[in-house]
Each structure stands twice: as structure tokens, then as C-alpha cells.
PDB file of N, CA and C in Angstrom:
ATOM      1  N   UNK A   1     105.352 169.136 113.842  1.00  0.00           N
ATOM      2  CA  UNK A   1     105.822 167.828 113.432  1.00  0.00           C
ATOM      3  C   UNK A   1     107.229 167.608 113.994  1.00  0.00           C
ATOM      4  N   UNK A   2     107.289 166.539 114.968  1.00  0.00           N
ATOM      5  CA  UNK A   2     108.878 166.160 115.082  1.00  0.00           C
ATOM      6  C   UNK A   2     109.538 165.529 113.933  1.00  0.00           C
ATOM      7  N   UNK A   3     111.288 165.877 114.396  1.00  0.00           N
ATOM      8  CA  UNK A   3     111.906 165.711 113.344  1.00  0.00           C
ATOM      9  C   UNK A   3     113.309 164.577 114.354  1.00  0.00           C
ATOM     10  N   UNK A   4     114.234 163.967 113.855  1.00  0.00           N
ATOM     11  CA  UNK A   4     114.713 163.156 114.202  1.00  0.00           C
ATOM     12  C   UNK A   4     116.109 163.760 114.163  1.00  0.00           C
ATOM     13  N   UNK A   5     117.547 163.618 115.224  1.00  0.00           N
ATOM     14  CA  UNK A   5     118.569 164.197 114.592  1.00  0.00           C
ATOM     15  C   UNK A   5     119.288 163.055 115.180  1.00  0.00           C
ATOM     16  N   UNK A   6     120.004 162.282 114.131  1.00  0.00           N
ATOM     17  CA  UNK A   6     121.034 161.123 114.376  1.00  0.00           C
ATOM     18  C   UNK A   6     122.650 161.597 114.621  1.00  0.00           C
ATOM     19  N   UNK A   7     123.058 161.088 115.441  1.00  0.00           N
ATOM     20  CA  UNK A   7     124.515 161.489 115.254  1.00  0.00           C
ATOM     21  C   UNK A   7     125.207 160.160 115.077  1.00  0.00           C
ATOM     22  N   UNK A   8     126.612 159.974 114.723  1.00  0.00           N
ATOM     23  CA  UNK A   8     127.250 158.708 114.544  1.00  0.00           C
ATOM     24  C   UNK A   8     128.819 159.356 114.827  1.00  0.00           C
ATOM     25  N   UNK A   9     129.538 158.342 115.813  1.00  0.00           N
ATOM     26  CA  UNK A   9     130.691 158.398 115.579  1.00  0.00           C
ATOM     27  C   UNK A   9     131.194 157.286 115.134  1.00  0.00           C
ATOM     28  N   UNK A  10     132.453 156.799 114.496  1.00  0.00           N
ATOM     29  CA  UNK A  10     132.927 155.877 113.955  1.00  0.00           C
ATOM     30  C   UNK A  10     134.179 155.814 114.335  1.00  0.00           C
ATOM     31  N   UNK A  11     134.788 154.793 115.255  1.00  0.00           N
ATOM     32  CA  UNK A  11     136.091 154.494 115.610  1.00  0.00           C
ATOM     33  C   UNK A  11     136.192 153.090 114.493  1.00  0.00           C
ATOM     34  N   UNK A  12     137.280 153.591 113.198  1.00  0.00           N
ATOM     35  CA  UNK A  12     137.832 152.681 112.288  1.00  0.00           C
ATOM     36  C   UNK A  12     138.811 151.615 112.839  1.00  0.00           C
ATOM     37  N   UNK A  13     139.406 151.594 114.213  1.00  0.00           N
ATOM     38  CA  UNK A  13     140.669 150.798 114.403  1.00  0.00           C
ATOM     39  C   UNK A  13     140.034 149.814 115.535  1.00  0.00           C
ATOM     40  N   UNK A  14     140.225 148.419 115.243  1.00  0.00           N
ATOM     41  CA  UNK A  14     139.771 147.802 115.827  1.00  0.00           C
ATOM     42  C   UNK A  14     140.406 147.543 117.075  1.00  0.00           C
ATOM     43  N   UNK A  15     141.644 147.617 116.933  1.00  0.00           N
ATOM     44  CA  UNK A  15     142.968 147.604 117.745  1.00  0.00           C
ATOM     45  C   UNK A  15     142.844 148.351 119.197  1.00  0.00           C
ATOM     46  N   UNK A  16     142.018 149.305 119.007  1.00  0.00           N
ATOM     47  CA  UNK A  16     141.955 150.000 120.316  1.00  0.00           C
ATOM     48  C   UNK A  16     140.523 150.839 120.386  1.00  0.00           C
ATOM     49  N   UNK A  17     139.487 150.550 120.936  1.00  0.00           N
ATOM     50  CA  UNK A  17     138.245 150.719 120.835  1.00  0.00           C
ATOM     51  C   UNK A  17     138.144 151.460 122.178  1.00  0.00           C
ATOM     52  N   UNK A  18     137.548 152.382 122.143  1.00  0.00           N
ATOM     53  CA  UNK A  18     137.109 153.430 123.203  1.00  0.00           C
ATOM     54  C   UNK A  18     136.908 152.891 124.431  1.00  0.00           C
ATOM     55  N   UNK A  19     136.734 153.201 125.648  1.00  0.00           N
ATOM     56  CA  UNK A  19     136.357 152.337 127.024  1.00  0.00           C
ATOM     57  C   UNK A  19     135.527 153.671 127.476  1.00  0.00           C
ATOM     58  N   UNK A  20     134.702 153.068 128.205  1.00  0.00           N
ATOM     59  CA  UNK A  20     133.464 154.182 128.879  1.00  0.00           C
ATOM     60  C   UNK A  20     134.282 154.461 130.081  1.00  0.00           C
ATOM     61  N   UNK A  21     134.172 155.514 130.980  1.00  0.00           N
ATOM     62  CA  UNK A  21     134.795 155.982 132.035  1.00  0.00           C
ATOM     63  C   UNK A  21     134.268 155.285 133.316  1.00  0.00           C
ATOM     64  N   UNK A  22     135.103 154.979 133.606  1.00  0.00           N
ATOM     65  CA  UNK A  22     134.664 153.952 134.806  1.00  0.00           C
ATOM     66  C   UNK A  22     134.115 154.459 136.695  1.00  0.00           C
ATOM     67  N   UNK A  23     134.007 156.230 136.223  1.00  0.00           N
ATOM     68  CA  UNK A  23     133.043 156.838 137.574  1.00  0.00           C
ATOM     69  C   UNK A  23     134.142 157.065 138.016  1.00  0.00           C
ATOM     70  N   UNK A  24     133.501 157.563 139.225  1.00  0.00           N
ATOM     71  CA  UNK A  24     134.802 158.106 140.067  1.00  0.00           C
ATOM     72  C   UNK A  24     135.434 159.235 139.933  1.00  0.00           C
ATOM     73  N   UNK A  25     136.758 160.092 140.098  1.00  0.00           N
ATOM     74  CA  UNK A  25     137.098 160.915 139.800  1.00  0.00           C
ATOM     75  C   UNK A  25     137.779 161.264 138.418  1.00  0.00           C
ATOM     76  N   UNK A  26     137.333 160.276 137.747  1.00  0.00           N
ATOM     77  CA  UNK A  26     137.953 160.606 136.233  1.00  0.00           C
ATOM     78  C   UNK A  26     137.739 161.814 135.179  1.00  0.00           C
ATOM     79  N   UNK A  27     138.733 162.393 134.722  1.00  0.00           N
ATOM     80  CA  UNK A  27     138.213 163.457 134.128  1.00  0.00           C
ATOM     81  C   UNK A  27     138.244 163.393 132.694  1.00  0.00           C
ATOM     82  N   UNK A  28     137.699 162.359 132.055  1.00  0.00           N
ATOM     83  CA  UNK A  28     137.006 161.878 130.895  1.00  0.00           C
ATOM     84  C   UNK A  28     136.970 160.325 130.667  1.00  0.00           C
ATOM     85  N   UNK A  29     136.161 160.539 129.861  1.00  0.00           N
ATOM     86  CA  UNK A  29     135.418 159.096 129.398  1.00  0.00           C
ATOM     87  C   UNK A  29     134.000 158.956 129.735  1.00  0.00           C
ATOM     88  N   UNK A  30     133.432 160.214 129.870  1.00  0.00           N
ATOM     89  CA  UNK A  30     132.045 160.217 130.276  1.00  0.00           C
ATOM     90  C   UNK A  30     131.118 160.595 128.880  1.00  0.00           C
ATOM     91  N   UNK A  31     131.715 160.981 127.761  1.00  0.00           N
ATOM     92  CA  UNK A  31     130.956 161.516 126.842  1.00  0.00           C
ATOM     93  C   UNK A  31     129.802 160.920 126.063  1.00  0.00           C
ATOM     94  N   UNK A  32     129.772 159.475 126.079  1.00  0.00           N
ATOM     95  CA  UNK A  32     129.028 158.049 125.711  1.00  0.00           C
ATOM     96  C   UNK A  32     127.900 158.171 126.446  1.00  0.00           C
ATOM     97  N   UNK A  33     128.400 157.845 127.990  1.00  0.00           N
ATOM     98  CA  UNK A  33     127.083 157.959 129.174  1.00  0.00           C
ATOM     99  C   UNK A  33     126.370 159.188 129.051  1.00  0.00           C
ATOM    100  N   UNK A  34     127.269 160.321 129.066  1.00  0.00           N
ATOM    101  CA  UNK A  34     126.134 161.442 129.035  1.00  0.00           C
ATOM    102  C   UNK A  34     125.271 161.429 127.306  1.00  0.00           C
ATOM    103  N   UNK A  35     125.889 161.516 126.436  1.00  0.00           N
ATOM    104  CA  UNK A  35     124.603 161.386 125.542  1.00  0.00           C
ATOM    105  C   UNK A  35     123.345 160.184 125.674  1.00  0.00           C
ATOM    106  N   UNK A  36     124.272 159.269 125.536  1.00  0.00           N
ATOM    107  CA  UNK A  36     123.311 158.006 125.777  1.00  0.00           C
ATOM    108  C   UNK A  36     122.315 158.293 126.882  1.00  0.00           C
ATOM    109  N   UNK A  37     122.301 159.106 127.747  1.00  0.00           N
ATOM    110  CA  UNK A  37     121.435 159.440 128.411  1.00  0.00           C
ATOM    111  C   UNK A  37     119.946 160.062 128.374  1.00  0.00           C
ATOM    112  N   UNK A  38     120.689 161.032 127.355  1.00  0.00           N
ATOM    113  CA  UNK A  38     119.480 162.112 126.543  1.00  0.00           C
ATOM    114  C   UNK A  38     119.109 161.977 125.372  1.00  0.00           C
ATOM    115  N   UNK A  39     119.355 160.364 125.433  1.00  0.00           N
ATOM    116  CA  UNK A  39     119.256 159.774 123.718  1.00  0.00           C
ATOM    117  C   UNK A  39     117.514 159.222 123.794  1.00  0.00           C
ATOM    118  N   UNK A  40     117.006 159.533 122.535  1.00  0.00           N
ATOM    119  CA  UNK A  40     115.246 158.481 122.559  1.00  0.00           C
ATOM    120  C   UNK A  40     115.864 157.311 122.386  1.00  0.00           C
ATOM    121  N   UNK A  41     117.107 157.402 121.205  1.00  0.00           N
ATOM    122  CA  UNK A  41     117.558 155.696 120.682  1.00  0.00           C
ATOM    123  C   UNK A  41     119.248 155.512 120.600  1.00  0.00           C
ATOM    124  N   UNK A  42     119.687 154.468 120.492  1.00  0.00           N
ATOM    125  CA  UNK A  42     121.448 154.542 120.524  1.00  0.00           C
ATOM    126  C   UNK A  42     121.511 153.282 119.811  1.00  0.00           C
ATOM    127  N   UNK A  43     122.210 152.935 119.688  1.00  0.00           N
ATOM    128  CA  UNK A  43     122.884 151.583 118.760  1.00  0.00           C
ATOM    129  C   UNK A  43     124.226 151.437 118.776  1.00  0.00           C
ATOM    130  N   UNK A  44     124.946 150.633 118.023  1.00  0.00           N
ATOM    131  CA  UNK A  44     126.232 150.047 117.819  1.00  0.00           C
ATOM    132  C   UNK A  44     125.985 149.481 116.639  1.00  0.00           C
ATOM    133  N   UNK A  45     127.064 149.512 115.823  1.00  0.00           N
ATOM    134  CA  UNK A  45     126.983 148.658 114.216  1.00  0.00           C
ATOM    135  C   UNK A  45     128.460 148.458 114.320  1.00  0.00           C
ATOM    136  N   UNK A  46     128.867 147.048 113.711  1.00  0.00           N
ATOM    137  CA  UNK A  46     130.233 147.022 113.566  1.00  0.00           C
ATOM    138  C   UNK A  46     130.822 147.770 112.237  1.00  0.00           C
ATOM    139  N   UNK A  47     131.910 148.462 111.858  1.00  0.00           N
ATOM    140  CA  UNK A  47     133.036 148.503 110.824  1.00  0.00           C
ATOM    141  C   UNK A  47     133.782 147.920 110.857  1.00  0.00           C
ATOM    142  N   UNK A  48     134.488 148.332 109.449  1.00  0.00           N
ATOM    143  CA  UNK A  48     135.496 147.312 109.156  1.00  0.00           C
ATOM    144  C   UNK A  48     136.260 147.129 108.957  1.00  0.00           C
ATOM    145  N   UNK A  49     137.534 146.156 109.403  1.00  0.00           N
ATOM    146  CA  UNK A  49     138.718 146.502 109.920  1.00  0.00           C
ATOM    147  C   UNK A  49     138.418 146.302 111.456  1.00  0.00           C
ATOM    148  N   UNK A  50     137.467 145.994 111.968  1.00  0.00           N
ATOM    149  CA  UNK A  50     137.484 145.569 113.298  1.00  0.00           C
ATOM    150  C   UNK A  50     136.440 146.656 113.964  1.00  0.00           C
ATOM    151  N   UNK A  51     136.604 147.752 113.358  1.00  0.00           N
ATOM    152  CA  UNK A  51     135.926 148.900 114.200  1.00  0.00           C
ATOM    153  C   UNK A  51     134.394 149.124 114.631  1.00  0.00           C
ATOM    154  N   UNK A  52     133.957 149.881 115.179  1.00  0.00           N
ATOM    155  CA  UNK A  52     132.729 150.332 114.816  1.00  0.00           C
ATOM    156  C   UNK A  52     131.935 151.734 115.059  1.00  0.00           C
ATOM    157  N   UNK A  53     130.608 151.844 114.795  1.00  0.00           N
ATOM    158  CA  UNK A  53     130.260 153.210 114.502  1.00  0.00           C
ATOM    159  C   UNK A  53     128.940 153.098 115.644  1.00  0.00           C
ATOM    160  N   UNK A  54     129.002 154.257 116.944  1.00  0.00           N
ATOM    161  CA  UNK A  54     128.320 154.642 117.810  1.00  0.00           C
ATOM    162  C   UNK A  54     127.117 155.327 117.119  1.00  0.00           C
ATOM    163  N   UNK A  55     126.386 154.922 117.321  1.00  0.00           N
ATOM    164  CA  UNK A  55     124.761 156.013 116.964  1.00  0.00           C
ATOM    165  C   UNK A  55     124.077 156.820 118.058  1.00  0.00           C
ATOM    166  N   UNK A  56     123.215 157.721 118.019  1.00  0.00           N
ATOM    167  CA  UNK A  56     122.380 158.110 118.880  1.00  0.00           C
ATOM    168  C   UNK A  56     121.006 159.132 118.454  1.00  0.00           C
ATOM    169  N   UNK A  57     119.864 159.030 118.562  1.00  0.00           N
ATOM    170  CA  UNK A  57     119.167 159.708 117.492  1.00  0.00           C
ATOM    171  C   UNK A  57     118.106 160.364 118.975  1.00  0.00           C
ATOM    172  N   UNK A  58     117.988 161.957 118.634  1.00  0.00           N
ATOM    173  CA  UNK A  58     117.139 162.615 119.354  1.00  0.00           C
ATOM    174  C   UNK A  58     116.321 163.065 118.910  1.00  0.00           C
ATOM    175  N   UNK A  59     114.725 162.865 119.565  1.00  0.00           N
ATOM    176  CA  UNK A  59     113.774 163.745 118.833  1.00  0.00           C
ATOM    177  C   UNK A  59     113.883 165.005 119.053  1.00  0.00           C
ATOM    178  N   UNK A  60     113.294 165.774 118.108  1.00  0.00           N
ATOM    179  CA  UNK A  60     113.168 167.355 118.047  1.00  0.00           C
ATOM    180  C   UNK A  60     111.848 168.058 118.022  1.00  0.00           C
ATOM    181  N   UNK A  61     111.014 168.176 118.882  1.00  0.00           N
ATOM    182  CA  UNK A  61     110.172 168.850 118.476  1.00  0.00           C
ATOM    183  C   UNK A  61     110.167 170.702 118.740  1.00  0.00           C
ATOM    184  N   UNK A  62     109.948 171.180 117.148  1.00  0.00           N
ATOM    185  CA  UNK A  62     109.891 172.374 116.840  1.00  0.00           C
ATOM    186  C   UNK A  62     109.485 173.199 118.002  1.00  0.00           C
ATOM    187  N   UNK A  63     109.160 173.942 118.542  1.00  0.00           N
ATOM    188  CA  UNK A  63     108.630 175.101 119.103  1.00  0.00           C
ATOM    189  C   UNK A  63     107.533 176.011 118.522  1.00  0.00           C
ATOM    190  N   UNK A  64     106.187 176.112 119.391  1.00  0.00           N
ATOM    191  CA  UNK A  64     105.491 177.428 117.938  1.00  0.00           C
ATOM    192  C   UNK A  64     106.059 178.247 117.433  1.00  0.00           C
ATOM    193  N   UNK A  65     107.369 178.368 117.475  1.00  0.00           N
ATOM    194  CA  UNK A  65     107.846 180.204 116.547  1.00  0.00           C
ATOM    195  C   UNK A  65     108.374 179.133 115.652  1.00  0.00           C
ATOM    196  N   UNK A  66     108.477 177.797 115.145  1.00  0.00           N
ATOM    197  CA  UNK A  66     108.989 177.054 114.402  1.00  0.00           C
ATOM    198  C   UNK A  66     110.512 176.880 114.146  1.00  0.00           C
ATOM    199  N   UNK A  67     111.153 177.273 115.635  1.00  0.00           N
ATOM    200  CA  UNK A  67     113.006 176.839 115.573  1.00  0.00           C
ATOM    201  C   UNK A  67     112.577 176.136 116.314  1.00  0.00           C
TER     202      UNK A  67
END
């Protein structure tokens, strides 16, 4: 039986909201693209105070030894 594992980050400040890395030789701002990559699902929800909270949910399916 698969099982579902959600993660969420939450940037509270509306004031200054994360920016995705714009390629190239940058050596961060890639951490968004690469999950979102290996994501089944992703989302965005706003918080409040301006902010909001990143989602990303991966399926899991068990293995026969059941890890």
C-alpha cells in the first residue's frame, strides 16, 4: 500500500519572499526546482501577514521487506 509524505515550508514575512534561482552559475536558489521536480504534487497557499507556505507531497511505495 502506498503512503503519501507531505512536506511544507512556510515563509511568514511577506516583505521578502524567496526567489527561485535564476540558472546559470548560481550557487543557490535551486532547492524549490529540485524538489518540485521529484514531487507527484506541489502547491502554494497564502499566510498571513503576507506570507506563504510551499507544499510538496511524494508517494512512497513500501518495498517487499516493508521499509
Amino acid at each position: 500500500m502506498a503512503g503519501i509524505l507531505r512536506i511544507e515550508a512556510t515563509h511568514a514575512r511577506g516583505d521578502r519572499l524567496p526567489e527561485r534561482g535564476q540558472g546559470g552559475d548560481d550557487e543557490s536558489g535551486r532547492g524549490l526546482l529540485l524538489v518540485a521536480s521529484l514531487a507527484d504534487a506541489r502547491g502554494c497557499e497564502p499566510h498571513h501577514a503576507g506570507g506563504r507556505t510551499v507544499w510538496v507531497e511524494c508517494v512512497w511505495w513500501p518495498t517487499a521487506t516493508g521499509q
